[in-house]
Structures are given as C-alpha cells and as structure tokens.
PDB file of N, CA and C in Angstrom:
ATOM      1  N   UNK A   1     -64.049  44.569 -27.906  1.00  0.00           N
ATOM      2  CA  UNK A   1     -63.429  43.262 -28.007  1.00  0.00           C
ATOM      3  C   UNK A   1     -64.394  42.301 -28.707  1.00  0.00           C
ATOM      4  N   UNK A   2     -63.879  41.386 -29.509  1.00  0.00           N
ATOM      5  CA  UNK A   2     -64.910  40.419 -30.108  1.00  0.00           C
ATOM      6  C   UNK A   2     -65.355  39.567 -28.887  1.00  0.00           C
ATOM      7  N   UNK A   3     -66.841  39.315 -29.393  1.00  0.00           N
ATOM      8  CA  UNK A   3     -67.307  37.994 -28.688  1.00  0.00           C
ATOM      9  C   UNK A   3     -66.553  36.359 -29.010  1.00  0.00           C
ATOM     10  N   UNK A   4     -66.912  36.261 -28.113  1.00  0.00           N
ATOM     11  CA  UNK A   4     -66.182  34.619 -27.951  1.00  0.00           C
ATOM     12  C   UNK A   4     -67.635  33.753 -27.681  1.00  0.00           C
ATOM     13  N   UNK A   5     -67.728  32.441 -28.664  1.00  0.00           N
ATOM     14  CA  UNK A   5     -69.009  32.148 -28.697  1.00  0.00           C
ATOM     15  C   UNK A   5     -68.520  30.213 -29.235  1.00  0.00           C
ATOM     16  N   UNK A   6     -69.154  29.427 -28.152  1.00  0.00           N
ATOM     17  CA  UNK A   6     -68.740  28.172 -28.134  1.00  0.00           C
ATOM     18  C   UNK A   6     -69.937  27.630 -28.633  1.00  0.00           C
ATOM     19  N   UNK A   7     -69.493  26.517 -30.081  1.00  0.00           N
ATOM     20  CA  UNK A   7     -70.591  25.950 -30.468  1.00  0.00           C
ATOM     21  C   UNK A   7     -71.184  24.511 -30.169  1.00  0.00           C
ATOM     22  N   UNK A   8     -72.358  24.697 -30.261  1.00  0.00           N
ATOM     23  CA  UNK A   8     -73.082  22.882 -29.688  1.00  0.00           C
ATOM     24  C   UNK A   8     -72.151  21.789 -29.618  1.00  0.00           C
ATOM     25  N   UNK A   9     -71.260  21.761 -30.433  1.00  0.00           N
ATOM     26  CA  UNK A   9     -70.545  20.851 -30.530  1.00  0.00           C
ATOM     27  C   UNK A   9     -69.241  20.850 -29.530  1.00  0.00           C
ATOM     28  N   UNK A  10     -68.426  21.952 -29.570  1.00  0.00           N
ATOM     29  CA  UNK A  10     -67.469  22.552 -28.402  1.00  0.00           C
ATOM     30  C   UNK A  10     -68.015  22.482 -27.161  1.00  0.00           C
ATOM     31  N   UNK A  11     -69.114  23.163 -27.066  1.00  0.00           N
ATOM     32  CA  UNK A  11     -69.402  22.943 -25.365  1.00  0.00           C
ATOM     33  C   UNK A  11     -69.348  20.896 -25.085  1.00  0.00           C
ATOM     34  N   UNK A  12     -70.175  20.282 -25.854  1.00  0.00           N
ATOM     35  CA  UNK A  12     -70.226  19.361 -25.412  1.00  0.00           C
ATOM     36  C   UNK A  12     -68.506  18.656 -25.957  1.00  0.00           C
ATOM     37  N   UNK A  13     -67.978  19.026 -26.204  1.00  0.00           N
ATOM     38  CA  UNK A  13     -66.923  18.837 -26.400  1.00  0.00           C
ATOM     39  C   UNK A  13     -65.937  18.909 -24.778  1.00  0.00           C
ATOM     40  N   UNK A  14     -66.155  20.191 -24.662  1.00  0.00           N
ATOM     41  CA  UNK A  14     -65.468  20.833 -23.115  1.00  0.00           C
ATOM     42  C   UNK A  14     -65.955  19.858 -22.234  1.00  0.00           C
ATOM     43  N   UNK A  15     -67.127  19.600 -22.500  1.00  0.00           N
ATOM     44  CA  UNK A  15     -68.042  18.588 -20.980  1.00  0.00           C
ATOM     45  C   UNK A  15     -67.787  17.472 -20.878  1.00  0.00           C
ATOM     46  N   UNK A  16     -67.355  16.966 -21.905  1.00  0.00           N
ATOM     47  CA  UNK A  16     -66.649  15.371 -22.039  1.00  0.00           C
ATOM     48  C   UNK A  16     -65.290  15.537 -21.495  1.00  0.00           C
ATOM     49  N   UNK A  17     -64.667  15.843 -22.526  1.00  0.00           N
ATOM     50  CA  UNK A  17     -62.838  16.188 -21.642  1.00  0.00           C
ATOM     51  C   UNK A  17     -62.860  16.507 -20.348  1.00  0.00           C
ATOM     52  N   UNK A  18     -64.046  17.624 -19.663  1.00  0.00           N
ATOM     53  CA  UNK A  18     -63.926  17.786 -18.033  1.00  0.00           C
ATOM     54  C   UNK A  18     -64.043  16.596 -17.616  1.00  0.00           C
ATOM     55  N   UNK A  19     -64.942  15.632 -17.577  1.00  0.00           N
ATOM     56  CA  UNK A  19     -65.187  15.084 -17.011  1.00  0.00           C
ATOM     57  C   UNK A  19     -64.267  13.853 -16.822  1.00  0.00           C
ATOM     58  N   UNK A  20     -64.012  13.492 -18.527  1.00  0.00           N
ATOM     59  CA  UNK A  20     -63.158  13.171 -18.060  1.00  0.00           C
ATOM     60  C   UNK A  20     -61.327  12.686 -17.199  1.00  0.00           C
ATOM     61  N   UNK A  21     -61.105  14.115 -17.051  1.00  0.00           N
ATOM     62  CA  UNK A  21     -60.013  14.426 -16.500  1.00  0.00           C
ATOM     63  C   UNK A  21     -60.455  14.584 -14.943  1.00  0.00           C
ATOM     64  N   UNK A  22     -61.956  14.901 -14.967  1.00  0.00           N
ATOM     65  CA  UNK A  22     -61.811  14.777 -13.400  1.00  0.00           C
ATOM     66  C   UNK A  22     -62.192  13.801 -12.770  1.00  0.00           C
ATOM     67  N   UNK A  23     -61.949  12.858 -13.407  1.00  0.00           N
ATOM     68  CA  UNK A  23     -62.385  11.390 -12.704  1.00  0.00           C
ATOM     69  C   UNK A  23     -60.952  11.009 -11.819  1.00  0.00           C
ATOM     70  N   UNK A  24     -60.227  11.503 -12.171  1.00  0.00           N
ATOM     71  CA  UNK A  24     -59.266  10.881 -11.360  1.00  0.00           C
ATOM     72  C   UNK A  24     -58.666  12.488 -10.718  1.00  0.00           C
ATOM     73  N   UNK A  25     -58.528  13.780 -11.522  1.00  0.00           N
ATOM     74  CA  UNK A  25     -58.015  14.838 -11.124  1.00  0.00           C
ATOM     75  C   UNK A  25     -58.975  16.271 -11.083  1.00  0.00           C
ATOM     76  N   UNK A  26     -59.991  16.135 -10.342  1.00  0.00           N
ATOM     77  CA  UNK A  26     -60.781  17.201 -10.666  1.00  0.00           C
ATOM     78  C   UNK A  26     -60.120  18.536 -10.469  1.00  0.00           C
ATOM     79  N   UNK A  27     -59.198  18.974  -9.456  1.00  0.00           N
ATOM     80  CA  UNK A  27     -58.520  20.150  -9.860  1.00  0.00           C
ATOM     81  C   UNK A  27     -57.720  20.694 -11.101  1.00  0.00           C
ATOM     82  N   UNK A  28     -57.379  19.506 -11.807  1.00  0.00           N
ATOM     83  CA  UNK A  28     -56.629  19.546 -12.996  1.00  0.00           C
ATOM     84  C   UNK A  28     -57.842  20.145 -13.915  1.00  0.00           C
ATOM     85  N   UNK A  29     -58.875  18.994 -13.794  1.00  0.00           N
ATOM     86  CA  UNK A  29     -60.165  19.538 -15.162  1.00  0.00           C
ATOM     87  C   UNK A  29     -60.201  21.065 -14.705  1.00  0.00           C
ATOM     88  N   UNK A  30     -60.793  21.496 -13.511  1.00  0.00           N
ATOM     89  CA  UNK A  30     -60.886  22.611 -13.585  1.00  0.00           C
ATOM     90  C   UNK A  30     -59.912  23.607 -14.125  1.00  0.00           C
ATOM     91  N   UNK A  31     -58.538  23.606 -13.885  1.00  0.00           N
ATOM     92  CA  UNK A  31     -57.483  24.342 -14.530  1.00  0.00           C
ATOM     93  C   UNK A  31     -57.528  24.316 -16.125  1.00  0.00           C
ATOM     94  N   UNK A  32     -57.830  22.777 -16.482  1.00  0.00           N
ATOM     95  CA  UNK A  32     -57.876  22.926 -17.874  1.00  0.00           C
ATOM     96  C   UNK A  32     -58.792  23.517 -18.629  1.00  0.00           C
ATOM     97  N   UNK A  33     -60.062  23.448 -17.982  1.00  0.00           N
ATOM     98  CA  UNK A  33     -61.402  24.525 -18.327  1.00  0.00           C
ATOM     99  C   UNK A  33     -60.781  25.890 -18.626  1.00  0.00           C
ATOM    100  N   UNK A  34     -59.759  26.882 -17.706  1.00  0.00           N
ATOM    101  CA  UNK A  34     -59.403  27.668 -17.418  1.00  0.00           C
ATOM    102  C   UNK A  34     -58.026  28.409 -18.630  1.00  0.00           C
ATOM    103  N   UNK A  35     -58.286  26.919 -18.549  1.00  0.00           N
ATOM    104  CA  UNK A  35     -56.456  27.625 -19.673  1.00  0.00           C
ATOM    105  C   UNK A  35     -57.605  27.607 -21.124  1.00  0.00           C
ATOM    106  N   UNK A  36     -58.303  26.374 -21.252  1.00  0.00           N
ATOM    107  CA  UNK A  36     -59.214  26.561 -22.275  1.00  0.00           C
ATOM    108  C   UNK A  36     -59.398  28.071 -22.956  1.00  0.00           C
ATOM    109  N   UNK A  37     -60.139  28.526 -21.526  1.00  0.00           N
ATOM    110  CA  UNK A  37     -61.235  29.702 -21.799  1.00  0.00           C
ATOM    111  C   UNK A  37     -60.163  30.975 -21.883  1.00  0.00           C
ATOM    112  N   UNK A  38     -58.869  31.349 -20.979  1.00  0.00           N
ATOM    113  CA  UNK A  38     -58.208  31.656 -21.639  1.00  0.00           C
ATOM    114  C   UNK A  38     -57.340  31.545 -22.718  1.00  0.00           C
ATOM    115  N   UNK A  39     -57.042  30.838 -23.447  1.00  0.00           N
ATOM    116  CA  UNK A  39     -56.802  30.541 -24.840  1.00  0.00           C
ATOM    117  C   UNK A  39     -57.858  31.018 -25.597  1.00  0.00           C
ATOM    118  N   UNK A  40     -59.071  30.948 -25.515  1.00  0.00           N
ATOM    119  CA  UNK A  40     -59.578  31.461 -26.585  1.00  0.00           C
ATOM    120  C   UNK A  40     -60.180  33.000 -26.432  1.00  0.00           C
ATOM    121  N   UNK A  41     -59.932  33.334 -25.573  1.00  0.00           N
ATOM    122  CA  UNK A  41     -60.142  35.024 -25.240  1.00  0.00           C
ATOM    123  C   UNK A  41     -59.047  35.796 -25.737  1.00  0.00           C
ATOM    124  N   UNK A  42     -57.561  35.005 -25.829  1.00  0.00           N
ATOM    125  CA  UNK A  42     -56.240  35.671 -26.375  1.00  0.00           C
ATOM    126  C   UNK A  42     -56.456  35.485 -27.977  1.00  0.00           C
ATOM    127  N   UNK A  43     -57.264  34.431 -28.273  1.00  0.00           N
ATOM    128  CA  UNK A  43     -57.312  34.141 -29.828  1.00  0.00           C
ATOM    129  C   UNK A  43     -58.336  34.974 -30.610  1.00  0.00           C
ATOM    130  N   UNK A  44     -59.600  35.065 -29.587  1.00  0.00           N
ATOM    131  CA  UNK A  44     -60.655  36.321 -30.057  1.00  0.00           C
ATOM    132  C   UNK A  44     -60.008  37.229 -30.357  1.00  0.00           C
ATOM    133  N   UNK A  45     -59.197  38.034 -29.638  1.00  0.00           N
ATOM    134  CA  UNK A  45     -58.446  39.585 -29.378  1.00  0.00           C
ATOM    135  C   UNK A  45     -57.208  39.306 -30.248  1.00  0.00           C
ATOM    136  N   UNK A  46     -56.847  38.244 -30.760  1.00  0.00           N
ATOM    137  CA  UNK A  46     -55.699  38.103 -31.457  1.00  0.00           C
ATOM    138  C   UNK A  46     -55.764  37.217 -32.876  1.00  0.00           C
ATOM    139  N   UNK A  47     -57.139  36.497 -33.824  1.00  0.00           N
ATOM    140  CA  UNK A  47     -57.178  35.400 -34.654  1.00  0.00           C
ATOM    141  C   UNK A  47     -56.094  34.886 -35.381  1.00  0.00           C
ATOM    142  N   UNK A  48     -55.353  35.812 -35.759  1.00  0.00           N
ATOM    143  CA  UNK A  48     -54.076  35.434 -36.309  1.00  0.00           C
ATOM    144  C   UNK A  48     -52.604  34.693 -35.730  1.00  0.00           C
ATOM    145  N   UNK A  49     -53.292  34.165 -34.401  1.00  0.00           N
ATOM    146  CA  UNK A  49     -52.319  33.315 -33.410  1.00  0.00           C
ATOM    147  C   UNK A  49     -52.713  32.001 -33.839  1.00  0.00           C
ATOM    148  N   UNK A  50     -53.763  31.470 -34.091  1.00  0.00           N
ATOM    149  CA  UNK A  50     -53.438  29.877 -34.538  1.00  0.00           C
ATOM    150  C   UNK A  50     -53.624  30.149 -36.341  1.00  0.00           C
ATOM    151  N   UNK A  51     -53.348  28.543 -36.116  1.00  0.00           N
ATOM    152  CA  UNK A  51     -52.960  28.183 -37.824  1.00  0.00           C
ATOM    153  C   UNK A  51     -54.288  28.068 -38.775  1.00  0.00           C
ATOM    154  N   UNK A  52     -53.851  28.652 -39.775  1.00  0.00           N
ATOM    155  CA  UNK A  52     -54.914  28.435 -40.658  1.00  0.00           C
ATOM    156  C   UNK A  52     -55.145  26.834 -41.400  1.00  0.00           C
ATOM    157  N   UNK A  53     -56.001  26.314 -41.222  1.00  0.00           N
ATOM    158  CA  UNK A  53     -56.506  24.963 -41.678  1.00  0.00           C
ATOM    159  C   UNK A  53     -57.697  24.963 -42.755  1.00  0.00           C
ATOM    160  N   UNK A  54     -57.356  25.725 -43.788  1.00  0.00           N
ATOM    161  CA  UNK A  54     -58.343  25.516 -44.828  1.00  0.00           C
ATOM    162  C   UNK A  54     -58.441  24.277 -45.168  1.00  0.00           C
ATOM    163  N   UNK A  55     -57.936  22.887 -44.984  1.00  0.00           N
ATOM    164  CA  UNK A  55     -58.068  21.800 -45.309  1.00  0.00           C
ATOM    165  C   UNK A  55     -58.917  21.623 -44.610  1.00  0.00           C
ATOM    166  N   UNK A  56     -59.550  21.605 -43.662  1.00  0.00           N
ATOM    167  CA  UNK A  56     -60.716  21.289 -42.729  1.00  0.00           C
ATOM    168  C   UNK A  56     -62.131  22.245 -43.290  1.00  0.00           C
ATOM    169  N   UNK A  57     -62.182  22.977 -44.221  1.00  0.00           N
ATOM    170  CA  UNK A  57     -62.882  24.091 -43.932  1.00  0.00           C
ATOM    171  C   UNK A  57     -62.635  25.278 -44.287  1.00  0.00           C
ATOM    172  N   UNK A  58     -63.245  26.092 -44.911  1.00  0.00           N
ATOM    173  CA  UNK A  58     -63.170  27.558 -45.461  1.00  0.00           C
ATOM    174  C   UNK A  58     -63.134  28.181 -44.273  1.00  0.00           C
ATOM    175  N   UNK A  59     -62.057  28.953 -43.584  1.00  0.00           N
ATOM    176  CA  UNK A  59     -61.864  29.913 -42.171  1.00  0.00           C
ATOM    177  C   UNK A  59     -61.592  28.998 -41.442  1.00  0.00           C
ATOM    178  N   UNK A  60     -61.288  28.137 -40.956  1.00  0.00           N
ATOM    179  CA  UNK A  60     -60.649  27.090 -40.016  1.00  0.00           C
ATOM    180  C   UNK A  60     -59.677  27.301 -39.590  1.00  0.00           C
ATOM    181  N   UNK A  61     -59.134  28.187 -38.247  1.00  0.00           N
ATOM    182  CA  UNK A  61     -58.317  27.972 -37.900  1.00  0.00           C
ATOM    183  C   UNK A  61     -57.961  27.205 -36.782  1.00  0.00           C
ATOM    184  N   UNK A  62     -56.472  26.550 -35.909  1.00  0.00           N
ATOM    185  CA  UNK A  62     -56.497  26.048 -34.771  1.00  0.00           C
ATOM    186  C   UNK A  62     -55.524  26.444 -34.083  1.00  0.00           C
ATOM    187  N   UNK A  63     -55.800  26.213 -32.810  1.00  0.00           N
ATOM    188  CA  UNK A  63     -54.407  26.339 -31.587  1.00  0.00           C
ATOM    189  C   UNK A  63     -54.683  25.626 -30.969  1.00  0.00           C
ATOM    190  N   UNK A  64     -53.272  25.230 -30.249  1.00  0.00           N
ATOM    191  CA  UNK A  64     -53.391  24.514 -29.278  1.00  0.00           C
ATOM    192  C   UNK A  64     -53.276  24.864 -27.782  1.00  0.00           C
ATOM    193  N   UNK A  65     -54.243  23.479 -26.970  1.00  0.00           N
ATOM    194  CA  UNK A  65     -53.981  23.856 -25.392  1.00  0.00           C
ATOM    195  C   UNK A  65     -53.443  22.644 -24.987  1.00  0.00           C
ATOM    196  N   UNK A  66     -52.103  22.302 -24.441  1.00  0.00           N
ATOM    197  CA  UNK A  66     -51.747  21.413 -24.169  1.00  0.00           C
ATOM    198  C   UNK A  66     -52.088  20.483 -25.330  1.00  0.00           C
ATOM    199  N   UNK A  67     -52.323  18.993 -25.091  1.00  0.00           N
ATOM    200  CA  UNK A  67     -52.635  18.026 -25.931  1.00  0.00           C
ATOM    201  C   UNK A  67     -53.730  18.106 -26.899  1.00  0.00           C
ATOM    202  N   UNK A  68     -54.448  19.385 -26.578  1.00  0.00           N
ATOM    203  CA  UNK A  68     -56.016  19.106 -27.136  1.00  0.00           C
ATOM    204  C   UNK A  68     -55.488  20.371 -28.257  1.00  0.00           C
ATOM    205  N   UNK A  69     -56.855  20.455 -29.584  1.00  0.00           N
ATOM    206  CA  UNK A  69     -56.897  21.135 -30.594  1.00  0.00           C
ATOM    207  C   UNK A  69     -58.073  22.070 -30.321  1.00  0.00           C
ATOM    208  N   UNK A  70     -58.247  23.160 -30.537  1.00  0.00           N
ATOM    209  CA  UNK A  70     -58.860  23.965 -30.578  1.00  0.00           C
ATOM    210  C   UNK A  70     -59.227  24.604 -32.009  1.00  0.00           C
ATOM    211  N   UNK A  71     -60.571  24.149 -32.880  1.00  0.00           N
ATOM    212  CA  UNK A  71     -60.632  24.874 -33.875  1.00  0.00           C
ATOM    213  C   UNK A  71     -61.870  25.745 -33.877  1.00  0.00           C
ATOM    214  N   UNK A  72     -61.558  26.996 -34.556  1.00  0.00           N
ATOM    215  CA  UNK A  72     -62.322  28.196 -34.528  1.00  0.00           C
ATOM    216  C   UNK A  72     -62.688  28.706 -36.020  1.00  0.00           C
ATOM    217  N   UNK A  73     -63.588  29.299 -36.280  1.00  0.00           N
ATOM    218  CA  UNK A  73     -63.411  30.434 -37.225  1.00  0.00           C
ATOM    219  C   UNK A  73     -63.722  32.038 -36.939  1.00  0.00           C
ATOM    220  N   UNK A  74     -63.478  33.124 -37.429  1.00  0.00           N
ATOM    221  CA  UNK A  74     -63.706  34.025 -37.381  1.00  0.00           C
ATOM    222  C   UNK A  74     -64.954  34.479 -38.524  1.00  0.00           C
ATOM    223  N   UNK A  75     -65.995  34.970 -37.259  1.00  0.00           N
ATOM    224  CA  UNK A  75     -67.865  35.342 -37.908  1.00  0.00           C
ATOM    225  C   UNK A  75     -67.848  36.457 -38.062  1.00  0.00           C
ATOM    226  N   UNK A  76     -67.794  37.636 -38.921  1.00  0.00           N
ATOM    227  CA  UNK A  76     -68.254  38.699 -38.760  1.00  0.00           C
ATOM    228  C   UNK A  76     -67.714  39.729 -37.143  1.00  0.00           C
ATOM    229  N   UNK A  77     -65.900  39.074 -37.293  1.00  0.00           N
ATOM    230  CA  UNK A  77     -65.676  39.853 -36.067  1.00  0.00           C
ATOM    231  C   UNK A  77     -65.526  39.032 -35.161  1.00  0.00           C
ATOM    232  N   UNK A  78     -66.268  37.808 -35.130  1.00  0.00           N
ATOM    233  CA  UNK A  78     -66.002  37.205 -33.387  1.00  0.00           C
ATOM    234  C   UNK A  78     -65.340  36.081 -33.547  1.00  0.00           C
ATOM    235  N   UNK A  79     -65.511  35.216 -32.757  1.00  0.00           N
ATOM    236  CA  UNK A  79     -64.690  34.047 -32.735  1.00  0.00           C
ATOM    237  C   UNK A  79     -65.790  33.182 -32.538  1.00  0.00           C
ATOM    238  N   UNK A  80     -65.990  31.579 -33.232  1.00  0.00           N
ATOM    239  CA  UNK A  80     -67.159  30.465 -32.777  1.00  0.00           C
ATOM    240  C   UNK A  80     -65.919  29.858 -32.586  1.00  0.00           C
ATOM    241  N   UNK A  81     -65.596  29.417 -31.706  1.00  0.00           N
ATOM    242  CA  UNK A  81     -65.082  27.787 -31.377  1.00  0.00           C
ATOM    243  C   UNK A  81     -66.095  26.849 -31.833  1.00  0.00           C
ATOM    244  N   UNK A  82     -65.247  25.814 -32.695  1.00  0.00           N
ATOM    245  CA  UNK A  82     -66.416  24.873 -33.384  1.00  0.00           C
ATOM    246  C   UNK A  82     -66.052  23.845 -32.830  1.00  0.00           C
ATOM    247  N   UNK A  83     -64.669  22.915 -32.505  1.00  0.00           N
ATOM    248  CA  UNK A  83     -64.529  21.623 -31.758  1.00  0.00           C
ATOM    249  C   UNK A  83     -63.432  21.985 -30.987  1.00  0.00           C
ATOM    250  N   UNK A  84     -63.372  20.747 -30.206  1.00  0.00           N
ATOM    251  CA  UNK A  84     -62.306  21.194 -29.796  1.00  0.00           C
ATOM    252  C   UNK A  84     -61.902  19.402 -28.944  1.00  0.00           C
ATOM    253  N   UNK A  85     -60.678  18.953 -29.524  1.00  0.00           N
ATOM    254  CA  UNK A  85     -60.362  17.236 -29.747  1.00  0.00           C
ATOM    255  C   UNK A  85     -58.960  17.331 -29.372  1.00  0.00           C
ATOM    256  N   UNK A  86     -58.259  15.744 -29.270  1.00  0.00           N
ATOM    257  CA  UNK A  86     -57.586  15.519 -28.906  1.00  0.00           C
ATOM    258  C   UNK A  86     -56.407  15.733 -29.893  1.00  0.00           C
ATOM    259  N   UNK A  87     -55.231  16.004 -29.520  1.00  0.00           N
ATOM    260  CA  UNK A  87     -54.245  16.103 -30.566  1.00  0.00           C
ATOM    261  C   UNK A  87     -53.973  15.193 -31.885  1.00  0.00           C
ATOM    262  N   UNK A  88     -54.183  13.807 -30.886  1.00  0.00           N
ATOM    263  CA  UNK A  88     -54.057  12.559 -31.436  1.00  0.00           C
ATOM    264  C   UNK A  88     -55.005  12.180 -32.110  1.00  0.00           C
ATOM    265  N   UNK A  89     -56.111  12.445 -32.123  1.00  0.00           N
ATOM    266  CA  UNK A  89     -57.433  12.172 -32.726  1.00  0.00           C
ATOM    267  C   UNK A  89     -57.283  12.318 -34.850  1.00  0.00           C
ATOM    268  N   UNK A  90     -57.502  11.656 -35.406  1.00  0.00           N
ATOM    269  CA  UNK A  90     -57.856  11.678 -36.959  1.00  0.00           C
ATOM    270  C   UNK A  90     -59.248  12.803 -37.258  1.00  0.00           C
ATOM    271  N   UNK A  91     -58.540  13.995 -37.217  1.00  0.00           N
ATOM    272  CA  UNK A  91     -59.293  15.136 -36.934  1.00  0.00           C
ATOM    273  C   UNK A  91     -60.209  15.274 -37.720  1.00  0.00           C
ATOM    274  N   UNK A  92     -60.012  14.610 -38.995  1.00  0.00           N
ATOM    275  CA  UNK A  92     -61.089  14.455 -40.392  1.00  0.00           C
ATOM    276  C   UNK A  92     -62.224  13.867 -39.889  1.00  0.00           C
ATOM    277  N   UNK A  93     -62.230  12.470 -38.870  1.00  0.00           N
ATOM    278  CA  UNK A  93     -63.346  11.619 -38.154  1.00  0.00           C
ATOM    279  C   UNK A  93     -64.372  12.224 -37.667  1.00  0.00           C
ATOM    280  N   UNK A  94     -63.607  13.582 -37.011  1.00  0.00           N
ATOM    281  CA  UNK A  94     -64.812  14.477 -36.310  1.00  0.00           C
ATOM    282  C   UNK A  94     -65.858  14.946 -36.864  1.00  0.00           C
TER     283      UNK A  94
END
C-alpha cells in the first residue's frame, strides 16, 4: 500500500481546524480528525478519486471532507497531503 505522508504545512493545517472545532465541540474535532485520516488512506490506495487541479500546481490533486479541501500530490507512489483549507477559502491565498 502507498505511504500516506502529511506535510509541514497540512499537519499544522489539521492542528488549527482541530482546535478549532473543539472549542465548542471537541467530540466533533475528534471525528473530523478521523474522517480526515480516513479520506486520505482511501485516496493513497485509490489517487484517481479526487480532482485533478493542475491550476494550482503540476500533480495537484483534491477531495473533499465535508466543508474542507484536501490537496495532495502523488510522489513516487505515495501520497503528500500538502494543505488542507476551507472550502470557502480563495485557495490561490494559500
């Protein structure tokens, strides 16, 4: 199975959104951590499930989890999650 590998930017990405969802719902953050991390274990084992976004980037692809964006590329086989933002967000800003 490919590795699944979250970058500097994604993790601290994940750590912001936890937190802040669990300011008011910490069981929720935790679930959403969860659907996160599965989403991108189905996308490792599967890359061709989100969309390709060469406008962002040479190999850019994304899916979504709920409201948030998930973008990845595929390394030599694995998967880097590179950000991962709000739906609504002007994704170019990032």
């Amino acid at each position: 199975m490919p590795r699944l590998r979250f970058s500097r930017n994604a993790r601290a990405d994940l750590k912001e959104i936890t937190r802040f969802i669990a300011r008011d719902k910490p069981v929720a953050a935790r679930n959403w951590v969860e659907r996160v991390k599965a989403k991108c274990r189905l996308v490792a084992r599967q890359p061709g499930l989100g969309e390709v976004r060469e406008d962002l980037g040479e190999g850019v692809h994304a899916t979504l989890v709920g409201s948030y964006v998930v973008f990845y590329r595929v390394i030599g086989g694995n998967l880097e999650v590179s950000r991962i933002v709000r739906g609504d967000r002007d994704i170019r800003s990032v």
